[in-house]
N, C-alpha and C. Protein backbone atom coordinates (compact mmCIF):
# COMPACT_ATOMS: atom_id res chain seq x y z
N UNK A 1 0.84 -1.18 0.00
CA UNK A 1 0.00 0.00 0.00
C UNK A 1 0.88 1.24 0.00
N UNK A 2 0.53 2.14 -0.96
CA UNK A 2 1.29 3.41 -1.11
C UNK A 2 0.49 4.59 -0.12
N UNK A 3 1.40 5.69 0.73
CA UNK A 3 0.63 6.84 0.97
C UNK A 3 -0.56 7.10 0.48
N UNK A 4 -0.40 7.22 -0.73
CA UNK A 4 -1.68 8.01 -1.58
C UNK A 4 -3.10 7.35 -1.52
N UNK A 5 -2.07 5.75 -1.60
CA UNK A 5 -3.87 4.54 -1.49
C UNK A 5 -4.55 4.82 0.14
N UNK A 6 -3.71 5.00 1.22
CA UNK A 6 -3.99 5.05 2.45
C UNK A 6 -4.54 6.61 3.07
N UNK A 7 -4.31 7.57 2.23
CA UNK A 7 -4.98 8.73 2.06
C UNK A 7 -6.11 8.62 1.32
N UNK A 8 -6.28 8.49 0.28
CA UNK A 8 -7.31 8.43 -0.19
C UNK A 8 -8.89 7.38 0.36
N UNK A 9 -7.91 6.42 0.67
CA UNK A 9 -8.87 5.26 1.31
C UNK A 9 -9.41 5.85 2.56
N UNK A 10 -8.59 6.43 3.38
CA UNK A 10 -9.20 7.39 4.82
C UNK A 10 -10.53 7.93 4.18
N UNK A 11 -9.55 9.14 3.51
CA UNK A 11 -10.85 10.12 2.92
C UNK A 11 -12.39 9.21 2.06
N UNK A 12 -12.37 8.18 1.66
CA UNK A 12 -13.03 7.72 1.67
C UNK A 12 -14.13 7.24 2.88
N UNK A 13 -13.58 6.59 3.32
CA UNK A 13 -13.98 5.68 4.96
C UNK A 13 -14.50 6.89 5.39
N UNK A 14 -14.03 7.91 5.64
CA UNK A 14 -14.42 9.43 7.04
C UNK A 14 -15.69 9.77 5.92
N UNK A 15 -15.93 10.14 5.24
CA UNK A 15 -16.77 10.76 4.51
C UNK A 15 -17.74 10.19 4.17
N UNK A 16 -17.77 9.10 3.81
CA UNK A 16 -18.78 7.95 2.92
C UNK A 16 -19.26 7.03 4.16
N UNK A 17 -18.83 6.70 5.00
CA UNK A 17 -19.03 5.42 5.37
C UNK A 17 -19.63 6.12 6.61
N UNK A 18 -18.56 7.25 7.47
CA UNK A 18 -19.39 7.74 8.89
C UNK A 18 -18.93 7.15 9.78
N UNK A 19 -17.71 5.87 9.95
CA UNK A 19 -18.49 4.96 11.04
C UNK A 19 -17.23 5.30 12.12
N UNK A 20 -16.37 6.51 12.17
CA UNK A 20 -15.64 6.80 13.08
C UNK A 20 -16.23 6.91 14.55
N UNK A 21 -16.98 7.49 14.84
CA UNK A 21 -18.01 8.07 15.99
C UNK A 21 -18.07 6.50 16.34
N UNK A 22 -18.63 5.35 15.64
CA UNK A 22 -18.99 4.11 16.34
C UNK A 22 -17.56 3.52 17.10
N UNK A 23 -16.92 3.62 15.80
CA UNK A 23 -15.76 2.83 15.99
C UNK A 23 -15.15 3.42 17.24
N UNK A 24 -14.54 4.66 17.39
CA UNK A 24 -14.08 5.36 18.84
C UNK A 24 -14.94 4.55 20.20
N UNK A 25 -16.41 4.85 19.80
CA UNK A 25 -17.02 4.93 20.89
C UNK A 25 -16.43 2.98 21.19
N UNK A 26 -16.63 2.35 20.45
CA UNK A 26 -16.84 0.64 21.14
C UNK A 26 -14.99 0.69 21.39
N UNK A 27 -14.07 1.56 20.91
CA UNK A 27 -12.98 1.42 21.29
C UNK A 27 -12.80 1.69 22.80
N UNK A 28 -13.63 2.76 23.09
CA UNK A 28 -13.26 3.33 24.91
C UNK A 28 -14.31 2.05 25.26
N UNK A 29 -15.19 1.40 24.82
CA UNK A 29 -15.77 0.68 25.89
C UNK A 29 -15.72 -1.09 25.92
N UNK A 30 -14.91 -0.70 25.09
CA UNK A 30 -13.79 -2.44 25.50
C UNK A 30 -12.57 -2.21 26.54
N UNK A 31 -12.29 -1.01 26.04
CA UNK A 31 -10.90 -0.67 26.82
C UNK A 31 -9.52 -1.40 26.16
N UNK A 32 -8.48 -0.97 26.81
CA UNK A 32 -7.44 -1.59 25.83
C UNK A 32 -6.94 -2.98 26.34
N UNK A 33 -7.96 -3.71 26.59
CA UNK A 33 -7.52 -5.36 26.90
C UNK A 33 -9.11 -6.11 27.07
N UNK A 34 -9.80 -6.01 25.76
CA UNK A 34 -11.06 -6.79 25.96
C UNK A 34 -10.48 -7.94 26.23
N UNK A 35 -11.99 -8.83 26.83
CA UNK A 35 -11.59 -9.81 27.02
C UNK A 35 -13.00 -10.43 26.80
N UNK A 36 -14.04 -10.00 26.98
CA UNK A 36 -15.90 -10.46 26.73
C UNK A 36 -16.05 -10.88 27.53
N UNK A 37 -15.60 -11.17 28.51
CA UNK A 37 -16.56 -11.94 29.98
C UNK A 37 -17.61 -10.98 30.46
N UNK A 38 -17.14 -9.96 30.39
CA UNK A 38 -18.38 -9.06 30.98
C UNK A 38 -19.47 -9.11 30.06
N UNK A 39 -20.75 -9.28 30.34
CA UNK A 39 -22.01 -8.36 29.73
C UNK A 39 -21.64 -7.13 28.97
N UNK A 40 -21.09 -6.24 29.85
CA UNK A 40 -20.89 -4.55 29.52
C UNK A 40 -19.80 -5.19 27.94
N UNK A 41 -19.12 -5.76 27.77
CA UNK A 41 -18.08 -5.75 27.07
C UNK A 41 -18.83 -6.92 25.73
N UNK A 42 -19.44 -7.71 26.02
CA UNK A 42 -20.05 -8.57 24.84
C UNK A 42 -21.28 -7.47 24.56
N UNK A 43 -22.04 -6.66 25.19
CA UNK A 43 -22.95 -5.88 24.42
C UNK A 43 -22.52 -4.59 23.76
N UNK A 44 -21.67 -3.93 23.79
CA UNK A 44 -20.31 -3.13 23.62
C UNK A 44 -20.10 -3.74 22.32
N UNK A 45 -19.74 -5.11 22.16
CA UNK A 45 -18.82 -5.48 20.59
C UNK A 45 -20.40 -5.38 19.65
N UNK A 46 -21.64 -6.18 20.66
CA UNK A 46 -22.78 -6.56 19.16
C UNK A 46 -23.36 -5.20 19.03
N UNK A 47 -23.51 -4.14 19.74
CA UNK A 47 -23.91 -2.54 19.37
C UNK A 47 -23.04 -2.45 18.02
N UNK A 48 -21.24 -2.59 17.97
CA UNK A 48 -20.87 -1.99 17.22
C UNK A 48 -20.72 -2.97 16.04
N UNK A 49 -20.97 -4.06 16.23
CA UNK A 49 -20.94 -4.64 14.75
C UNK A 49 -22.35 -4.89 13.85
N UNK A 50 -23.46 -4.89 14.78
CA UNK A 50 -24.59 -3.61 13.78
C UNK A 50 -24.29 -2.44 13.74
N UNK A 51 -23.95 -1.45 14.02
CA UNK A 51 -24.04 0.20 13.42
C UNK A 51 -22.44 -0.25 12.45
N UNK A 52 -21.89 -1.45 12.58
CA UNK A 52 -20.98 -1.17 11.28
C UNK A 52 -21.46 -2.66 10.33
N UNK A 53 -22.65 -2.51 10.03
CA UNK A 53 -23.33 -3.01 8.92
C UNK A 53 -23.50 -4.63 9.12
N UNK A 54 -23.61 -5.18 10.28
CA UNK A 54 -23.28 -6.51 10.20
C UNK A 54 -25.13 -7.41 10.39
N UNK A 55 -25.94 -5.87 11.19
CA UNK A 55 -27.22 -6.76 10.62
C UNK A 55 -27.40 -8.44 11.28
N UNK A 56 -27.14 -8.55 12.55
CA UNK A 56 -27.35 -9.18 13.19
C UNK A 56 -28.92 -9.03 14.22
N UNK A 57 -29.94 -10.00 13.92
CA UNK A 57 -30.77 -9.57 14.49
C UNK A 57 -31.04 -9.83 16.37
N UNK A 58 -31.61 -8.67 16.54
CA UNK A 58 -31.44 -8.78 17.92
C UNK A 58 -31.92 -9.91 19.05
N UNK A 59 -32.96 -10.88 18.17
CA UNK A 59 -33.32 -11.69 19.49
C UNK A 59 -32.16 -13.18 18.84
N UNK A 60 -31.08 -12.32 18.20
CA UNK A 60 -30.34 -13.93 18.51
C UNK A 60 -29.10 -12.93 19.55
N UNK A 61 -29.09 -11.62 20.17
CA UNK A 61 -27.93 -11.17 20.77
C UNK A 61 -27.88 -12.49 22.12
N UNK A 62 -28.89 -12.53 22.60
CA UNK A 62 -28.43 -13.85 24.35
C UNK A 62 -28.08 -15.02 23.69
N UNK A 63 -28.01 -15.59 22.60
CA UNK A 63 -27.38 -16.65 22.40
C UNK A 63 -25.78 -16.64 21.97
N UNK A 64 -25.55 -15.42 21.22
CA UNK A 64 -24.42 -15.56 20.65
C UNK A 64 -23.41 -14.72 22.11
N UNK A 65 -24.11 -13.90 22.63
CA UNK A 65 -22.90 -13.85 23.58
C UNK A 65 -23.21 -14.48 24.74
N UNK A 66 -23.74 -15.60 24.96
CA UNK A 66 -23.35 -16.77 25.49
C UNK A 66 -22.20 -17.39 25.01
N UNK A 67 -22.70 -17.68 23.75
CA UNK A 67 -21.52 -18.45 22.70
C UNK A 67 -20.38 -17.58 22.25
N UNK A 68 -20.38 -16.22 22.95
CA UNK A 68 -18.85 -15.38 22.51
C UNK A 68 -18.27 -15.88 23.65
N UNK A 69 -18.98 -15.30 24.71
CA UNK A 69 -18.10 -15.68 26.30
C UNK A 69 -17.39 -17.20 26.37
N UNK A 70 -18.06 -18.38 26.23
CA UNK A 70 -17.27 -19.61 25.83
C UNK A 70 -16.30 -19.58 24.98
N UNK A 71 -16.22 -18.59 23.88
CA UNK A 71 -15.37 -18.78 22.82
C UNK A 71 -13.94 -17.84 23.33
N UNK A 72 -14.60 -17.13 23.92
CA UNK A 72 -13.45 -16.13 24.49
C UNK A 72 -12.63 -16.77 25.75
N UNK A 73 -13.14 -17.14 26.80
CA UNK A 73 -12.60 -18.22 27.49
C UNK A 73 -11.37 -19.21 26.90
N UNK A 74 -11.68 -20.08 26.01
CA UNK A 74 -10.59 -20.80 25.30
C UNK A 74 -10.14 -19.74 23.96
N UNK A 75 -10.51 -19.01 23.43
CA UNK A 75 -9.36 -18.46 22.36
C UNK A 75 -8.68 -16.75 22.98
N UNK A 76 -9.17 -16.13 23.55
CA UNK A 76 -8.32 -15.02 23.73
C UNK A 76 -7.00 -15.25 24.11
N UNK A 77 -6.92 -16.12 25.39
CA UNK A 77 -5.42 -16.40 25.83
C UNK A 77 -4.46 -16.96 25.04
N UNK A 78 -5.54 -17.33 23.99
CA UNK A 78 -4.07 -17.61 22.70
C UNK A 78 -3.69 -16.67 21.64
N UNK A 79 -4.43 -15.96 21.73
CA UNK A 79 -3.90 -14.58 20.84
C UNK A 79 -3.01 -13.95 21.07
N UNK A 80 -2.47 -13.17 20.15
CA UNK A 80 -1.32 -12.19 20.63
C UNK A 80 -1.56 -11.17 21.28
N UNK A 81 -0.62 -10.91 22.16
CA UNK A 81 -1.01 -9.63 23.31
C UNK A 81 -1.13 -8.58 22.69
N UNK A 82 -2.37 -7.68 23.20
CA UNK A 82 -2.66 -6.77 22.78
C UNK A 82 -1.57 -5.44 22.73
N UNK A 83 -1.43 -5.14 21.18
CA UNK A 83 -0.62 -3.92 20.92
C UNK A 83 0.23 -4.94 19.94
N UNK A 84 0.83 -5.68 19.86
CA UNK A 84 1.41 -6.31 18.70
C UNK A 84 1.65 -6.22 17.55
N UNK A 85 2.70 -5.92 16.51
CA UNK A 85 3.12 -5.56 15.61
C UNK A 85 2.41 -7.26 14.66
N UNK A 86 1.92 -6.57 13.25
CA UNK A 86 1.11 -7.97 12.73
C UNK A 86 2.45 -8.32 12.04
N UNK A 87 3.49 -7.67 11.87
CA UNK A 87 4.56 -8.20 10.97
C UNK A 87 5.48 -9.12 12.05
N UNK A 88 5.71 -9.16 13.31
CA UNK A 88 5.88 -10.34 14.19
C UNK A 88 5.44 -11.00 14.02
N UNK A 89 3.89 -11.31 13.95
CA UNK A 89 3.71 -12.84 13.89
C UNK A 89 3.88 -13.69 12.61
N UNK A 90 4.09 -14.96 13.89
CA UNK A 90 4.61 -15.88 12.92
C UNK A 90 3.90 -17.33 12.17
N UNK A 91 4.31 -17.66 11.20
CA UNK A 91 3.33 -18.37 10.77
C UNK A 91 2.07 -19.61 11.53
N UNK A 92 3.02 -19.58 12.73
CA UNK A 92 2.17 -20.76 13.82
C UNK A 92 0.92 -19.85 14.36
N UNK A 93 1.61 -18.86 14.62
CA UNK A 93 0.40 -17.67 15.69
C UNK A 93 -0.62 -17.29 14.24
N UNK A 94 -0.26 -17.18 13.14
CA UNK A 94 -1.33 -16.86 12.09
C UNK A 94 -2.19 -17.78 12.12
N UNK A 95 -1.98 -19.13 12.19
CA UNK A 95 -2.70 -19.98 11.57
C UNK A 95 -3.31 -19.93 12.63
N UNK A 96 -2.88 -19.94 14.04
CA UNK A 96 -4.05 -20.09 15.04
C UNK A 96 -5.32 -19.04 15.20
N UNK A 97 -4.84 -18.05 14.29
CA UNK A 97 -5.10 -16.59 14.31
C UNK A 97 -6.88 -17.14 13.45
N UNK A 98 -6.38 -18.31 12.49
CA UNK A 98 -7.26 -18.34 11.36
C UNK A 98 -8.26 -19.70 12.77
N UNK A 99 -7.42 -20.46 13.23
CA UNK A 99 -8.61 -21.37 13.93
C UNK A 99 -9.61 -20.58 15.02
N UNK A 100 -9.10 -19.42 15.25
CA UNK A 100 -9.87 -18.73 16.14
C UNK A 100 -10.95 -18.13 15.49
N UNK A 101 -10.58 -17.55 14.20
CA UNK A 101 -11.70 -17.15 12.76
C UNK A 101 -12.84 -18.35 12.70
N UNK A 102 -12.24 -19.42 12.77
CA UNK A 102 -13.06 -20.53 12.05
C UNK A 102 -14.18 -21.01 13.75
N UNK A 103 -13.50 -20.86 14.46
CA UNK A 103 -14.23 -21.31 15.81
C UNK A 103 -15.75 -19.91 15.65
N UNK A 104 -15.60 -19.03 15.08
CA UNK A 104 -16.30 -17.71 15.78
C UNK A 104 -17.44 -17.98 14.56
N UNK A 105 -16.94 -18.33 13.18
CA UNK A 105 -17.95 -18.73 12.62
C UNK A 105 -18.74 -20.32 12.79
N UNK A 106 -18.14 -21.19 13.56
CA UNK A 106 -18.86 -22.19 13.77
C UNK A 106 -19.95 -21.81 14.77
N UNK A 107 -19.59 -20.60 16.11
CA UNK A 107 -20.49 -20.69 17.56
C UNK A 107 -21.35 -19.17 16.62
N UNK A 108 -21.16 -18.60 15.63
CA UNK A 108 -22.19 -17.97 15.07
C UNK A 108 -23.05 -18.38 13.95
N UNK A 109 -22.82 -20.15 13.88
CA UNK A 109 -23.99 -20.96 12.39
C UNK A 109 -25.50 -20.30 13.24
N UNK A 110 -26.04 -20.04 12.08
CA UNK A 110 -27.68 -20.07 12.47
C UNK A 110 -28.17 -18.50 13.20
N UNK A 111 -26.98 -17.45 13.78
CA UNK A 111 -27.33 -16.56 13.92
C UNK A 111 -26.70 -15.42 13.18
N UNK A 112 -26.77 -15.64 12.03
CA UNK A 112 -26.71 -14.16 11.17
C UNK A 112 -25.22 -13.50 11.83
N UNK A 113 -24.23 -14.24 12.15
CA UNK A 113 -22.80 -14.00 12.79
C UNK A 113 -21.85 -14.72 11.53
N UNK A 114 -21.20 -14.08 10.45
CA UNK A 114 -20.75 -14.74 9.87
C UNK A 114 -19.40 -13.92 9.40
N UNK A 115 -18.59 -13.94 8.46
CA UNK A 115 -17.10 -13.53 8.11
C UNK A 115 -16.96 -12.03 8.57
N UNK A 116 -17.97 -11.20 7.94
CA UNK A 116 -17.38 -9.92 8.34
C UNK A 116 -17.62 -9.77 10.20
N UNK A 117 -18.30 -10.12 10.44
CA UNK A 117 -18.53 -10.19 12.03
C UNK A 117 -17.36 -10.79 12.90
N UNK A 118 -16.93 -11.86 12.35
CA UNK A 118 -15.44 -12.61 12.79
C UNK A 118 -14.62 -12.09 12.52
N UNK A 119 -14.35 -11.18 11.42
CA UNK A 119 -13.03 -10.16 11.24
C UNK A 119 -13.57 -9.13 12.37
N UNK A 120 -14.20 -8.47 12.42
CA UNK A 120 -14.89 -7.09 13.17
C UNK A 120 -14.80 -7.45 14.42
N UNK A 121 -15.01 -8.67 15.08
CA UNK A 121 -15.05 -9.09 16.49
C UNK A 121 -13.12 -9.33 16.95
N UNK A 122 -12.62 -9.86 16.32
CA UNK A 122 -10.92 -9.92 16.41
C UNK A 122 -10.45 -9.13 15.89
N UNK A 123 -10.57 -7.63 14.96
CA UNK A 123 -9.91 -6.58 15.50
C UNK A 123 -10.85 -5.75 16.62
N UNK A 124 -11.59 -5.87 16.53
CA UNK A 124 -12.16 -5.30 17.81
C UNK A 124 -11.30 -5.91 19.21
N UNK A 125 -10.54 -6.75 19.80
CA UNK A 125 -10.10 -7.50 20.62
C UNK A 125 -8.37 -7.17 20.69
N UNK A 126 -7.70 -7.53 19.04
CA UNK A 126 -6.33 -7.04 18.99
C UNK A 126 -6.71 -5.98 17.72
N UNK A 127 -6.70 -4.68 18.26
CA UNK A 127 -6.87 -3.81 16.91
C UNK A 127 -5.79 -3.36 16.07
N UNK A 128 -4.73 -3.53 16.91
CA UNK A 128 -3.12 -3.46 16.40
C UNK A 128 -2.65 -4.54 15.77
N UNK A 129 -3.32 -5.48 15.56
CA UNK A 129 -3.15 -7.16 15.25
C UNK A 129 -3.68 -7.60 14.27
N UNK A 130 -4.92 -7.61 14.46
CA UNK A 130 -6.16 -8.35 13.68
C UNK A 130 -6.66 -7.23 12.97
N UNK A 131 -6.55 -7.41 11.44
CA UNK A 131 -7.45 -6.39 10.76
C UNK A 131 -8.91 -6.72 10.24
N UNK A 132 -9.62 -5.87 9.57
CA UNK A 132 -10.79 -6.08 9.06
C UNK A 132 -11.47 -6.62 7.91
N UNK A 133 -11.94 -7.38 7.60
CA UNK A 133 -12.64 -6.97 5.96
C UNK A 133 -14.16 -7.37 6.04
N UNK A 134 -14.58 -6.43 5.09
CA UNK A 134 -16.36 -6.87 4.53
C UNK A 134 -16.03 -8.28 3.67
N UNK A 135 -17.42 -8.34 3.16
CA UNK A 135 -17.48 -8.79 2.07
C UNK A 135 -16.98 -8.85 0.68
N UNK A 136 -16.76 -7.36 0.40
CA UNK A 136 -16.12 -7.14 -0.74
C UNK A 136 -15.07 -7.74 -1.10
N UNK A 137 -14.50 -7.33 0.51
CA UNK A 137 -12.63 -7.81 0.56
C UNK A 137 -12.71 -8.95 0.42
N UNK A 138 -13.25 -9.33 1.38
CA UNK A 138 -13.60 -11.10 1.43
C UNK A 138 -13.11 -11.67 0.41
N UNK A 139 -14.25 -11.71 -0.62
CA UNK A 139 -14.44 -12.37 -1.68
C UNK A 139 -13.34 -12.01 -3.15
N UNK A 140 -12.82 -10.71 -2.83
CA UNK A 140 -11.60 -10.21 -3.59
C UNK A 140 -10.29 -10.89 -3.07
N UNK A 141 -10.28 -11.01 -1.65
CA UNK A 141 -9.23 -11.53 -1.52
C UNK A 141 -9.26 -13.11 -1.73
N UNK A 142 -10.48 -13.84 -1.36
CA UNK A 142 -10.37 -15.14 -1.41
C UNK A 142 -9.45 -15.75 -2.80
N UNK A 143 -10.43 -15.05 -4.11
CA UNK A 143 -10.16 -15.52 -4.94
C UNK A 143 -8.58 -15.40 -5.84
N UNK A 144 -7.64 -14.95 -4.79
CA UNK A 144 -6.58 -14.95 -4.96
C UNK A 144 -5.56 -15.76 -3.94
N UNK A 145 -6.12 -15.81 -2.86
CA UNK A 145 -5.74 -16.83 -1.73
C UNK A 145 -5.64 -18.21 -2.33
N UNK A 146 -4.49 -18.49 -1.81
CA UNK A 146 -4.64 -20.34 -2.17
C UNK A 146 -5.25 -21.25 -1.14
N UNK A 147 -5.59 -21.05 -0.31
CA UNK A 147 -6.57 -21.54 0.62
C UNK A 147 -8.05 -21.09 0.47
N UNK A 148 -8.31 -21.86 -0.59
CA UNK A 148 -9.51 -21.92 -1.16
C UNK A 148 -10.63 -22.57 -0.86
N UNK A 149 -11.65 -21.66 -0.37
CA UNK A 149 -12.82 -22.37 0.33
C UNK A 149 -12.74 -22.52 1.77
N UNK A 150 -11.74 -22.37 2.56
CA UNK A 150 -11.35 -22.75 3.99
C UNK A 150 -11.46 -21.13 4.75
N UNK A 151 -12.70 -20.70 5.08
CA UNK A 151 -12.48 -19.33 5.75
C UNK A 151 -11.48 -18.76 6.37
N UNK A 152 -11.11 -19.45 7.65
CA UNK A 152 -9.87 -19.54 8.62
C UNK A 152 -8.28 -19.46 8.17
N UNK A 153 -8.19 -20.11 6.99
CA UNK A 153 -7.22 -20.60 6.52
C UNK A 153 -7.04 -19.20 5.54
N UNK A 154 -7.98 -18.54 4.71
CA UNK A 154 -8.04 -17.24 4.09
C UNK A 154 -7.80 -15.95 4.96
N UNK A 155 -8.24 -16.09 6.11
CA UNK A 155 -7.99 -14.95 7.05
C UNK A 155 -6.73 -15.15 7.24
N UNK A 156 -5.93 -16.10 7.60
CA UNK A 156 -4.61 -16.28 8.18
C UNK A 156 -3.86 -15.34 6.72
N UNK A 157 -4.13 -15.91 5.90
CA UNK A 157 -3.12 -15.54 4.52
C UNK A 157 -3.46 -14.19 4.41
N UNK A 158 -4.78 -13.46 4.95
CA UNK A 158 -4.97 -12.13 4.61
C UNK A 158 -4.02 -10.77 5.85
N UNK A 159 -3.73 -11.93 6.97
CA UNK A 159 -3.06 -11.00 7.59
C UNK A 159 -1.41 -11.26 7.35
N UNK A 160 -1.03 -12.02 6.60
CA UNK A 160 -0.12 -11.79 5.72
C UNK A 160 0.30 -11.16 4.60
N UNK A 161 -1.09 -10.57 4.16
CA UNK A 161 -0.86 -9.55 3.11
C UNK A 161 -0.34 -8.20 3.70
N UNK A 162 -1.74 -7.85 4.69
CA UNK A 162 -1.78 -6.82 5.38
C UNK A 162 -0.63 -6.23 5.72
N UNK A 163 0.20 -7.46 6.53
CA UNK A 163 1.80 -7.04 6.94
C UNK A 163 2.77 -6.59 5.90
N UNK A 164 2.32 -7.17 4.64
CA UNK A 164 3.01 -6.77 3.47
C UNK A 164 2.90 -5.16 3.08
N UNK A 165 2.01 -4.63 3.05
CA UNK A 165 1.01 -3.77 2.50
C UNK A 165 1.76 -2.97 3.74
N UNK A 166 1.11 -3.11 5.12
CA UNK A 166 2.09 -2.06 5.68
C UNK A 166 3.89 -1.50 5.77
N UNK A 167 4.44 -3.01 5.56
CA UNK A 167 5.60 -2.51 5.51
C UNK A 167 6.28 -1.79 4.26
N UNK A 168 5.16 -2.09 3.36
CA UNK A 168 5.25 -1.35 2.12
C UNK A 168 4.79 0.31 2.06
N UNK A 169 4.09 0.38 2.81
CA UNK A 169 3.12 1.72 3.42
C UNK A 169 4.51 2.71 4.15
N UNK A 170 4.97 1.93 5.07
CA UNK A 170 6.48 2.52 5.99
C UNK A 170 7.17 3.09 5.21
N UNK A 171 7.88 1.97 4.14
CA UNK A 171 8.80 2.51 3.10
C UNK A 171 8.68 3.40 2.03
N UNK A 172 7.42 3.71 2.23
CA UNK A 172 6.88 4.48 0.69
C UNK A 172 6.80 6.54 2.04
N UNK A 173 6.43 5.87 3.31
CA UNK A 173 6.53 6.94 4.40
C UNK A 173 7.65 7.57 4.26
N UNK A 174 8.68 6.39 4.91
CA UNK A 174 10.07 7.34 5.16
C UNK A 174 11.14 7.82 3.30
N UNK A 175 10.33 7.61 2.20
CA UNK A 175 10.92 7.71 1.40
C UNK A 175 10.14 9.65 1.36
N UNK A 176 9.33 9.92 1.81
CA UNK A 176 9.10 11.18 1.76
C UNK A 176 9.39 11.72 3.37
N UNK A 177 10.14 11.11 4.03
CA UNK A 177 10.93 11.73 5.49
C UNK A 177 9.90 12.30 6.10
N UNK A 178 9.20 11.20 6.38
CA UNK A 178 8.29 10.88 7.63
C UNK A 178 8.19 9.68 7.99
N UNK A 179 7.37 9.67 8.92
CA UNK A 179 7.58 8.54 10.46
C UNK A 179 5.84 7.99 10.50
N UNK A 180 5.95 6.64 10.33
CA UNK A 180 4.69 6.02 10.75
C UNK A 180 4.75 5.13 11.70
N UNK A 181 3.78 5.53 12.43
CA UNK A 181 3.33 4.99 14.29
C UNK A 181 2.80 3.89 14.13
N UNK A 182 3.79 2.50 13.95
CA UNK A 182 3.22 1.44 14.08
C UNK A 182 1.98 1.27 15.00
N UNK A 183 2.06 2.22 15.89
CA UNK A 183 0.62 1.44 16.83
C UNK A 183 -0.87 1.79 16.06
N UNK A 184 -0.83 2.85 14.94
CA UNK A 184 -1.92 3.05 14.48
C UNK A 184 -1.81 2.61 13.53
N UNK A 185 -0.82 2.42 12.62
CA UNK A 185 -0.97 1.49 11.02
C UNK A 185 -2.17 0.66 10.79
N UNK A 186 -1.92 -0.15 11.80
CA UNK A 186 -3.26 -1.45 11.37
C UNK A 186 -4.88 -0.78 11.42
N UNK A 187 -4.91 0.04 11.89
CA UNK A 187 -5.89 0.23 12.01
C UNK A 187 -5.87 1.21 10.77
N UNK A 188 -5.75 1.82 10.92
CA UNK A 188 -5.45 3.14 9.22
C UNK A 188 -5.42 2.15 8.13
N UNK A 189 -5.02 1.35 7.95
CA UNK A 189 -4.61 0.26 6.79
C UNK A 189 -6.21 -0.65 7.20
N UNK A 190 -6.61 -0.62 7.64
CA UNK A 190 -8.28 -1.53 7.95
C UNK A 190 -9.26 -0.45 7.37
N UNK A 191 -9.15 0.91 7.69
CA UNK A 191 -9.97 1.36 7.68
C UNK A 191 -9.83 1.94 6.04
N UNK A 192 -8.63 1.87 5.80
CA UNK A 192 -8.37 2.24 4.44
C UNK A 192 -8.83 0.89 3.26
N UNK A 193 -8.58 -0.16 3.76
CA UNK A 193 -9.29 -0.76 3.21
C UNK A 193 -10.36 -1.29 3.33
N UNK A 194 -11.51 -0.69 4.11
CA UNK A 194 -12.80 -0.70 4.36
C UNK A 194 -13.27 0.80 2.72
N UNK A 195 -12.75 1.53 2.79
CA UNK A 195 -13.22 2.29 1.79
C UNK A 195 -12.99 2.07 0.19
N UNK A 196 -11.73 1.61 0.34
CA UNK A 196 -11.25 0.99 -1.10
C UNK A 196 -12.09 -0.35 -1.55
N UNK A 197 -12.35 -0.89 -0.36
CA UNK A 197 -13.33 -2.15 -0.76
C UNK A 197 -14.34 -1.79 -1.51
N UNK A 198 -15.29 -0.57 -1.37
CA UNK A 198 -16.38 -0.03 -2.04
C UNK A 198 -15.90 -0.22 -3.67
N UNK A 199 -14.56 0.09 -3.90
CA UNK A 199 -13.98 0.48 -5.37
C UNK A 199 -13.41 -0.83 -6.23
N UNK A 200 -13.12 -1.97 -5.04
CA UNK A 200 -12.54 -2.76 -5.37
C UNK A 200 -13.24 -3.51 -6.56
């Protein structure tokens, strides 16, 4: 990803889409080490993944965060600690990265909880870590992924792009002698490609 794609993609996202105001707000009310055991913190993530288009209907919210809190129990402690550079991890922590993807769409079959909700729920958790995609991306990226057909297994390879894309983003930075704040990249690079997805 060049400056210009990550500028432009902002200015996209802020303008078109709106969904800064949400996104801030479910950021202060996870805090910077969700974890979903709380109520306050599983109704916190499903507020913000309807107002960011995910269309989950409300009388399945008591089942699925039943079924987040179990899921969070056994997969958070295997994630990478929050704040984490995505270009550290390594291919073992990706792939687990992708069984944790694949667990969130199995405990969401049957309630309208499906890919973009499982990306949106794990960067919501590591936002420095785990990036985002809709649908668009989804299906743009799948069909270039060689893990074809295997959701989990596509997410893993997509946060291998991502890392690509940013360190490509850095170098294209300091070639005009400036400085990019790894701690916000991932997220600027999510949200940039939340708008470019529209174009994709």
């Amino acid at each position: 990803m060049k400056l210009y794609e990550l500028a432009y993609g902002c200015r996209i996202y802020r303008d078109i889409a709106g969904y800064d105001d949400t996104y801030n707000e479910m950021r202060n009310e996870l805090g910077p080490a969700p974890n979903l055991v709380s109520h306050e913190q599983r109704d916190a993530l499903m507020k913000f993944l309807n107002r960011w288009g995910c269309r989950i209907p409300k009388k399945n919210f008591p089942s699925l965060k039943d079924r987040l809190k179990e899921w969070a129990v056994y997969w958070i402690q295997k994630l990478s600690g929050s704040g984490e550079d995505i270009r550290c991890l390594t291919d073992a922590q990706r792939a687990q990265v992708g069984d944790s993807y694949s667990a969130l769409l199995t405990l969401g079959s049957g309630l309208h909880f499906q890919n973009t909700a499982a990306a949106k729920t794990l960067h919501a958790l590591r936002p420095d870590t785990l990036p985002i995609w809709d649908n668009t991306i989804q299906d743009w990226f799948s069909q270039k992924a060689s893990a074809k057909g295997v959701s989990g297994q596509v997410y893993s390879e997509f946060l291998r792009q991502v890392a690509e894309e940013i360190s490509e983003l850095e170098q294209d930075v300091k070639r005009l002698n400036r400085s990019l704040s790894l701690n916000y990249s991932l997220s600027l690079s999510a949200h940039a490609q939340k708008g470019l997805g529209n174009y994709l």
